[in-house]
N, C-alpha and C. Protein backbone atom coordinates (compact mmCIF):
# COMPACT_ATOMS: atom_id res chain seq x y z
N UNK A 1 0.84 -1.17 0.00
CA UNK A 1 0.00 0.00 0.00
C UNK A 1 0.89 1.23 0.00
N UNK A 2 0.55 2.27 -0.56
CA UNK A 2 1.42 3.38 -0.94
C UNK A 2 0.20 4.55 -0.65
N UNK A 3 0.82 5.76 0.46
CA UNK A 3 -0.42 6.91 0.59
C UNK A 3 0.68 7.87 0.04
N UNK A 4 0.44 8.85 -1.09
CA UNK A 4 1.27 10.30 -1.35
C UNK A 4 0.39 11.45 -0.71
N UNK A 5 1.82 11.90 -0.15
CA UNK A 5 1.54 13.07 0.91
C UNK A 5 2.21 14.32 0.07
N UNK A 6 2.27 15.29 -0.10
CA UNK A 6 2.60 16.16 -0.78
C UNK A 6 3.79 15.73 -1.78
N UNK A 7 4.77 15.55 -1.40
CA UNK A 7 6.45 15.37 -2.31
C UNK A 7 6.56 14.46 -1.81
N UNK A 8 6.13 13.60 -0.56
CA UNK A 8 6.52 12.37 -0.41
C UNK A 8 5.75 11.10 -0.42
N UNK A 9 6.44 9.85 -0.87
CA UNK A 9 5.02 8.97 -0.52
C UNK A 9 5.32 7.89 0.66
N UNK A 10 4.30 7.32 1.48
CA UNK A 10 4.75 6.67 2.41
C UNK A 10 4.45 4.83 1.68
N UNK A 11 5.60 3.73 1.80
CA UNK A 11 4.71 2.77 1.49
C UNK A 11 4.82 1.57 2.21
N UNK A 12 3.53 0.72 3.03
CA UNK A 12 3.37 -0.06 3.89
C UNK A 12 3.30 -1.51 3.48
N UNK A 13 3.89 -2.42 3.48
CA UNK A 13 4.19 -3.93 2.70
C UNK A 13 2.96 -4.64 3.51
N UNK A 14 2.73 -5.11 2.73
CA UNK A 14 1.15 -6.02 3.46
C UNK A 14 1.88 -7.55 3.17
N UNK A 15 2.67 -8.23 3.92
CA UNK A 15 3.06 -9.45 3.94
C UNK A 15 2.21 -10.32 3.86
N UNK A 16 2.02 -11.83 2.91
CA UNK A 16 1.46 -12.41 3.06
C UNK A 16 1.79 -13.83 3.86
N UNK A 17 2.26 -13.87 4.63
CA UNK A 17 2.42 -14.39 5.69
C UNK A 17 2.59 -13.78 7.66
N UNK A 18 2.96 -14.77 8.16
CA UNK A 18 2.50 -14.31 9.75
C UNK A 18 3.43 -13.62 10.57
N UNK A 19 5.19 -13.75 9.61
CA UNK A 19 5.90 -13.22 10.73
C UNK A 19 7.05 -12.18 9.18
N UNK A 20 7.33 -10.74 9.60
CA UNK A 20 8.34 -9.94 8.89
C UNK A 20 9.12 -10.25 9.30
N UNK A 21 9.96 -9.77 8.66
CA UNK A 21 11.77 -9.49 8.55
C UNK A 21 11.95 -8.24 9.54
N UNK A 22 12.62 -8.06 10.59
CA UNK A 22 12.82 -7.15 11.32
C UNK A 22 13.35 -5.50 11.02
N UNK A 23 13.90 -5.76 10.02
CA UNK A 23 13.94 -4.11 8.93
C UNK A 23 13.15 -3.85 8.48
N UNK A 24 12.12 -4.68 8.16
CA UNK A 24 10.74 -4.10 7.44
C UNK A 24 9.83 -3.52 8.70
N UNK A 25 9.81 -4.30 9.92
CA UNK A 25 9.46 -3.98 10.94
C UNK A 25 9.66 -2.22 11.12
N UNK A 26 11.20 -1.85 11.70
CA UNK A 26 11.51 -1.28 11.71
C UNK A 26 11.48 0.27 10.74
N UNK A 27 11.28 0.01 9.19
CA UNK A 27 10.63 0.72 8.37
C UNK A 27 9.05 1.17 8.55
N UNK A 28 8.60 0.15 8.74
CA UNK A 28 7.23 0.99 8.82
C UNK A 28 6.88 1.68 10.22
N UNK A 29 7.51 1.26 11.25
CA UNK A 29 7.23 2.11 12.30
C UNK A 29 8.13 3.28 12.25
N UNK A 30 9.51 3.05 11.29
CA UNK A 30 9.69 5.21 11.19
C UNK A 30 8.64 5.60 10.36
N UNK A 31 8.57 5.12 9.44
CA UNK A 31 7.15 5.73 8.55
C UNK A 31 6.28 5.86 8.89
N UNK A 32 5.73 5.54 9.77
CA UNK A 32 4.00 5.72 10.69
C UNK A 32 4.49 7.09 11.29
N UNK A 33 6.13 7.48 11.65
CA UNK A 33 5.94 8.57 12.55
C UNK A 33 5.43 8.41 13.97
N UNK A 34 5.16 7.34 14.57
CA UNK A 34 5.02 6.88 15.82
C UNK A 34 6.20 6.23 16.78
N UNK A 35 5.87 6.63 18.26
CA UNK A 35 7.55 6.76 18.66
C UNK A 35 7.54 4.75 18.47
N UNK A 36 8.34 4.32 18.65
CA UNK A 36 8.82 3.12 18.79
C UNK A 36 8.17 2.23 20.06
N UNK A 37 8.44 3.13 20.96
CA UNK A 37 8.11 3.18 22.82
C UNK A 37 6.24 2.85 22.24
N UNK A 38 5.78 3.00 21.84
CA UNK A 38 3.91 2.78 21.08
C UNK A 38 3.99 1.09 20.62
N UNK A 39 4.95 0.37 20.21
CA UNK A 39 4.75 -0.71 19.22
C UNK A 39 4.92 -1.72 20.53
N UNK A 40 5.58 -1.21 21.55
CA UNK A 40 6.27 -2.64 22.44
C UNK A 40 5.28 -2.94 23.65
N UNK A 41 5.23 -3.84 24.24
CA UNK A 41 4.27 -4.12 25.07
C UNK A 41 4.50 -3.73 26.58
């Protein structure tokens, strides 16, 4: 999935399976713009 925001676009991998790769992880939570400290339990 891909949202364009003015000059930039953000894009979110919809895996079809149950577990990511930990850089992809890591990519979409800088891209959400949400602190990190939000994702962990």
């Amino acid at each position: 999935m891909q949202k364009k925001t003015g000059d930039s676009t953000t894009t979110v991998p919809v895996p079809n399976h149950k577990e990511i790769l930990i850089g992809t992880l890591k990519s979409i939570i800088r891209q959400s713009q949400i602190p990190a400290a939000e994702f962990k339990n």
